[in-house]
N, C-alpha and C. Protein backbone atom coordinates (compact mmCIF):
# COMPACT_ATOMS: atom_id res chain seq x y z
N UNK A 1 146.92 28.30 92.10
CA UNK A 1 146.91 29.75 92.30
C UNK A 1 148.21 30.32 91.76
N UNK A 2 147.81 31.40 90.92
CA UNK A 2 149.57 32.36 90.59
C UNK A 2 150.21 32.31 91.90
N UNK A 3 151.45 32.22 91.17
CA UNK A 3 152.81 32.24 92.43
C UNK A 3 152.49 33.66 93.30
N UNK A 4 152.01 34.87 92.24
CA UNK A 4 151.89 36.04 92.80
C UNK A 4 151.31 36.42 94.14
N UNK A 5 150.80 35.73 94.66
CA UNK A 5 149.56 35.78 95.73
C UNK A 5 150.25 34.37 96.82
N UNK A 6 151.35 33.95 96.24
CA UNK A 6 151.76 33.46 97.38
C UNK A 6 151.93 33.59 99.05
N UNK A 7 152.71 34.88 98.56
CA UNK A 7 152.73 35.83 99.72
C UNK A 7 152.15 37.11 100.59
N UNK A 8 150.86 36.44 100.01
CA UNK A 8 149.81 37.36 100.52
C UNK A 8 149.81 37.13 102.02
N UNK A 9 150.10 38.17 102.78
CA UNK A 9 150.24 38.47 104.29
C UNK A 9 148.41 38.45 104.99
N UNK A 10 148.81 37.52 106.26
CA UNK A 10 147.55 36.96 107.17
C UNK A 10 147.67 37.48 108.13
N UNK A 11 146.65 38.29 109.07
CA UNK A 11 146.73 38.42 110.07
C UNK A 11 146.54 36.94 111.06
N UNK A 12 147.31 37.64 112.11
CA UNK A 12 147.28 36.09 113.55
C UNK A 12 145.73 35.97 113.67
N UNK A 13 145.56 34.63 113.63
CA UNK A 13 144.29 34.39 114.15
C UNK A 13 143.26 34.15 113.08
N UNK A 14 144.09 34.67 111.90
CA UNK A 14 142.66 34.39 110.76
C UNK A 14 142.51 33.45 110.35
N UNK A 15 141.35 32.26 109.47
CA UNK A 15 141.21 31.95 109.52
C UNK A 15 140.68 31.63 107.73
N UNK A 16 141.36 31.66 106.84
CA UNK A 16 140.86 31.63 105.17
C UNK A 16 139.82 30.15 105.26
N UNK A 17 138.79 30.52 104.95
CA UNK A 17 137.55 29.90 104.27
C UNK A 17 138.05 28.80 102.65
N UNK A 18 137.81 29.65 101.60
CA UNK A 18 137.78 29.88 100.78
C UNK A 18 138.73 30.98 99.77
N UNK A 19 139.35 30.74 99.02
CA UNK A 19 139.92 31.83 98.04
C UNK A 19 140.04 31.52 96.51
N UNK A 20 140.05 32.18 95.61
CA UNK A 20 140.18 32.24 94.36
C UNK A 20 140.71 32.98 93.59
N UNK A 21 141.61 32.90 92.54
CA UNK A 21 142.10 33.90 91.80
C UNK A 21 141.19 33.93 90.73
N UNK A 22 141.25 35.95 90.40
CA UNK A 22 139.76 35.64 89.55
C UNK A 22 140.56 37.25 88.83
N UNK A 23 139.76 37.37 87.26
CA UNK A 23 140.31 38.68 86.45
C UNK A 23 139.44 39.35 86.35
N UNK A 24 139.60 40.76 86.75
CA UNK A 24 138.75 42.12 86.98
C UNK A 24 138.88 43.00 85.58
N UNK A 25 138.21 42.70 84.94
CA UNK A 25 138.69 43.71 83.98
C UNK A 25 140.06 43.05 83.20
N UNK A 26 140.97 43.68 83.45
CA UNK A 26 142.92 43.26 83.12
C UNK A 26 143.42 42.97 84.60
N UNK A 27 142.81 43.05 85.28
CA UNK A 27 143.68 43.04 86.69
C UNK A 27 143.22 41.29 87.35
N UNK A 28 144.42 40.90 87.50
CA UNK A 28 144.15 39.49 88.80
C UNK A 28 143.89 39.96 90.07
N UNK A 29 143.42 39.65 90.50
CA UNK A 29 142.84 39.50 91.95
C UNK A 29 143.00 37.94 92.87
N UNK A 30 142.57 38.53 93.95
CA UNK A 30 142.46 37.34 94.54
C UNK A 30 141.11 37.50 95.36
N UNK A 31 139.89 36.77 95.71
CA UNK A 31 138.96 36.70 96.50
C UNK A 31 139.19 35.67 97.52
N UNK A 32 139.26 36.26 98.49
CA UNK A 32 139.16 35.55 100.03
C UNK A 32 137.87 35.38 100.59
N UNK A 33 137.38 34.55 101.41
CA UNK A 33 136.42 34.50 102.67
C UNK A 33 137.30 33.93 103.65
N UNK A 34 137.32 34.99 105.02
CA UNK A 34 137.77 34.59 106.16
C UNK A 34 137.20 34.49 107.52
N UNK A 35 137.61 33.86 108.50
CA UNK A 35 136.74 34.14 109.49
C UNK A 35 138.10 34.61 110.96
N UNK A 36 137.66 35.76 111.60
CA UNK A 36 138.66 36.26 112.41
C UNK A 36 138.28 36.82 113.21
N UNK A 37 138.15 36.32 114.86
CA UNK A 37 137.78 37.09 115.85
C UNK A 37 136.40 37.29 115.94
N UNK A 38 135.71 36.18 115.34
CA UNK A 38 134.24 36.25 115.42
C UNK A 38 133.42 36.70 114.41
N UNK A 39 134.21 37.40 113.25
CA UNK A 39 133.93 38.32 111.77
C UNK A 39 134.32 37.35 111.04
N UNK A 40 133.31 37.18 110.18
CA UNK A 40 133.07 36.30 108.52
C UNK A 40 133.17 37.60 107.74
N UNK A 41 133.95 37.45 107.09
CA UNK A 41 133.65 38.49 105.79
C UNK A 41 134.77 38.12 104.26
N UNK A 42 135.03 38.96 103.56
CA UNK A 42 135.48 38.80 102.49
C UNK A 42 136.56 39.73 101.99
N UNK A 43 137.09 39.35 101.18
CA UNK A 43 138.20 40.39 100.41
C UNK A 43 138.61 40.21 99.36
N UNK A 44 138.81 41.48 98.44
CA UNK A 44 139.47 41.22 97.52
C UNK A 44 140.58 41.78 96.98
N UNK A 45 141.92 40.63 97.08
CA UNK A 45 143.42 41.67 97.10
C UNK A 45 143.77 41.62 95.72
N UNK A 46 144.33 42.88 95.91
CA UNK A 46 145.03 43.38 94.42
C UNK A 46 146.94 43.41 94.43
N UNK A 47 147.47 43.76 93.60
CA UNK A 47 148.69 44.09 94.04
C UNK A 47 148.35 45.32 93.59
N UNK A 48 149.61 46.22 94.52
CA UNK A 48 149.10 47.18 94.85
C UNK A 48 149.95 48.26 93.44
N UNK A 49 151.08 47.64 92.84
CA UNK A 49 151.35 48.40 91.59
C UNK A 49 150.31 48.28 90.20
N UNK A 50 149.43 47.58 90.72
CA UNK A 50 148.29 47.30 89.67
C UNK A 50 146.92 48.04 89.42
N UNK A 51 147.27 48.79 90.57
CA UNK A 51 145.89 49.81 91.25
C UNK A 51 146.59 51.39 91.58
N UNK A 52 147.85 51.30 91.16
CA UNK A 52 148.51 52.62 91.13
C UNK A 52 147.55 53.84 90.72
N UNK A 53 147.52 54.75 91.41
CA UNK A 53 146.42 55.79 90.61
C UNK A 53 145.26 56.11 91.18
N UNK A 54 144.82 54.85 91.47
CA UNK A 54 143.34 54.52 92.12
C UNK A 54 142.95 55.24 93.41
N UNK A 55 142.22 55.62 94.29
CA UNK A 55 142.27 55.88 95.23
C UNK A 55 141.37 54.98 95.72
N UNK A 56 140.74 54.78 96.90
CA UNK A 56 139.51 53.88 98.09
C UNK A 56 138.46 53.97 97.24
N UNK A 57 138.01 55.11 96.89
CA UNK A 57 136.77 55.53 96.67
C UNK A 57 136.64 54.66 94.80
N UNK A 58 137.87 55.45 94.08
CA UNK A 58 138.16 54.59 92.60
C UNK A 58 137.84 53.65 92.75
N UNK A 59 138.72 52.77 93.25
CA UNK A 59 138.74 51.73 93.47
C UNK A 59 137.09 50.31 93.87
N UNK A 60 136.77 51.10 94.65
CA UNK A 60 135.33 50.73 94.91
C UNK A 60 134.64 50.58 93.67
N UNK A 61 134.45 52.19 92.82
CA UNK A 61 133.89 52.38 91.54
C UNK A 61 134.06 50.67 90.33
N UNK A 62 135.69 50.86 90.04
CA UNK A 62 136.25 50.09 89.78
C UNK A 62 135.60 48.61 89.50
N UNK A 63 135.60 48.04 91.10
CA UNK A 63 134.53 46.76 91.29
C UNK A 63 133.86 46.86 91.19
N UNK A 64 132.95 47.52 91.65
CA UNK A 64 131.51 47.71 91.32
C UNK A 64 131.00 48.13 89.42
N UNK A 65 131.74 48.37 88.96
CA UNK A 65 131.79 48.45 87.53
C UNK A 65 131.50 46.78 86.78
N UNK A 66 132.96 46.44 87.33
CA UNK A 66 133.82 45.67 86.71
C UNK A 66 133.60 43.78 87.30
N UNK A 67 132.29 43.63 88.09
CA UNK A 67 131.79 42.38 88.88
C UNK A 67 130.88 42.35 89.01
N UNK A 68 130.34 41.24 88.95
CA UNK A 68 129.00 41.03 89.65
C UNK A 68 129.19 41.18 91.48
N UNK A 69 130.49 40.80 91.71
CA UNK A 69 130.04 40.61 93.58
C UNK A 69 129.45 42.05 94.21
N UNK A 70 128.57 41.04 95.20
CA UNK A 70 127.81 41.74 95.88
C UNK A 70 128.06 42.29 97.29
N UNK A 71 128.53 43.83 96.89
CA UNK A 71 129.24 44.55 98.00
C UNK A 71 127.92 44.83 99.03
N UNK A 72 127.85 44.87 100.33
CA UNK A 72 127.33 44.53 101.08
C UNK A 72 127.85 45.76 102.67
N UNK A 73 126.89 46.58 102.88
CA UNK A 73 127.17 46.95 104.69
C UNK A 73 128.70 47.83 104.29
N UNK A 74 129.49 47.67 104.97
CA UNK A 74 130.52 49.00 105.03
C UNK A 74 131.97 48.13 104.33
N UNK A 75 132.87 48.85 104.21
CA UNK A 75 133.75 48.35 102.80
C UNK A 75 135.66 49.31 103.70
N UNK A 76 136.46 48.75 103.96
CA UNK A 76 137.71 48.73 104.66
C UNK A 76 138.17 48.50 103.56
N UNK A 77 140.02 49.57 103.51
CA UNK A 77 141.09 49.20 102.70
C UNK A 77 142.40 49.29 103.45
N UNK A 78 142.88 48.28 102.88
CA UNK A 78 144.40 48.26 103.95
C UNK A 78 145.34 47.76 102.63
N UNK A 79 145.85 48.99 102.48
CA UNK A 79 147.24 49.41 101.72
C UNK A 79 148.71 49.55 102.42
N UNK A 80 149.25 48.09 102.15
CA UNK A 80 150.56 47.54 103.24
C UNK A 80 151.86 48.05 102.45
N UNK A 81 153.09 47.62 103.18
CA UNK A 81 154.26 47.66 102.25
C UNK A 81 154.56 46.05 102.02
N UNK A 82 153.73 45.52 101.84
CA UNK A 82 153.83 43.91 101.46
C UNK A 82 153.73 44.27 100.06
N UNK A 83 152.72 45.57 99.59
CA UNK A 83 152.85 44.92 97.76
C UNK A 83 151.49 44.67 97.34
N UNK A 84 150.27 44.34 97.87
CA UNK A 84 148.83 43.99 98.26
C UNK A 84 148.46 45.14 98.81
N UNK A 85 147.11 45.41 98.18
CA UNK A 85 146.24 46.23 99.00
C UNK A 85 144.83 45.53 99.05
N UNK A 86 144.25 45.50 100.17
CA UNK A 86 143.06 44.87 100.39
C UNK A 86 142.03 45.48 100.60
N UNK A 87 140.83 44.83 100.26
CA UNK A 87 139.44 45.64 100.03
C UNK A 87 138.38 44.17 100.51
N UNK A 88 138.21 44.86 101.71
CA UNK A 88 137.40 44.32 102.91
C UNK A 88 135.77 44.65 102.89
N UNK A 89 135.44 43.65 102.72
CA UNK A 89 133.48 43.48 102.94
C UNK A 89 133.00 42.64 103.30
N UNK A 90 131.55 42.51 103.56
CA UNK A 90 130.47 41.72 103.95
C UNK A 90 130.43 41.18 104.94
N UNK A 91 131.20 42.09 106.05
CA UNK A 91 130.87 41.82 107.42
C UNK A 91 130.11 41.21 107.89
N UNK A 92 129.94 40.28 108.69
CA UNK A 92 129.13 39.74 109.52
C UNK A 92 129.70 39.03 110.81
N UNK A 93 129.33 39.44 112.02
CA UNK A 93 129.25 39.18 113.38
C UNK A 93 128.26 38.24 113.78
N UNK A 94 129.29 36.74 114.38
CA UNK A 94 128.60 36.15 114.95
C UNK A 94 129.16 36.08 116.57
């Protein structure tokens, strides 16, 4: 994995599945599956000077352009001062 995504910040308790670094267009990413507090779902982090411009909604556009993955049920963004902004899907509650 790029060094870049080293320091990609975890919440307590989570639980990474699976991850991959993968290219959107020009942009690296990173795809997660996690499991936390009973929620399986997914993400995909960006750095966040890489998406400058963009807004939630862009951004969405963006992937959905620019991937095959299959966005799914309702869609969360959490824009930190870590440097990462994350784009949360495919909820599921067990």
């Amino acid at each position: 994995m790029n060094q870049s995504f080293n320091n990609v910040p975890k919440d307590k308790g989570t639980r990474i599945i699976d991850q991959q670094e993968l290219t959107i267009d020009t942009l690296t990413a990173l795809k997660q599956r996690w499991i936390w507090d009973g929620v399986l779902a997914d993400s995909l982090i960006f750095h966040s000077h890489d998406i400058e411009g963009l807004d939630d909604d862009a951004l969405l556009s963006f992937i959905n352009l620019h991937t095959d993955t299959m966005i799914i049920g309702s869609v969360t963004f959490k824009r930190n001062q870590s440097g990462y902004c994350f784009v949360n899907f495919n909820f599921v509650s067990f």
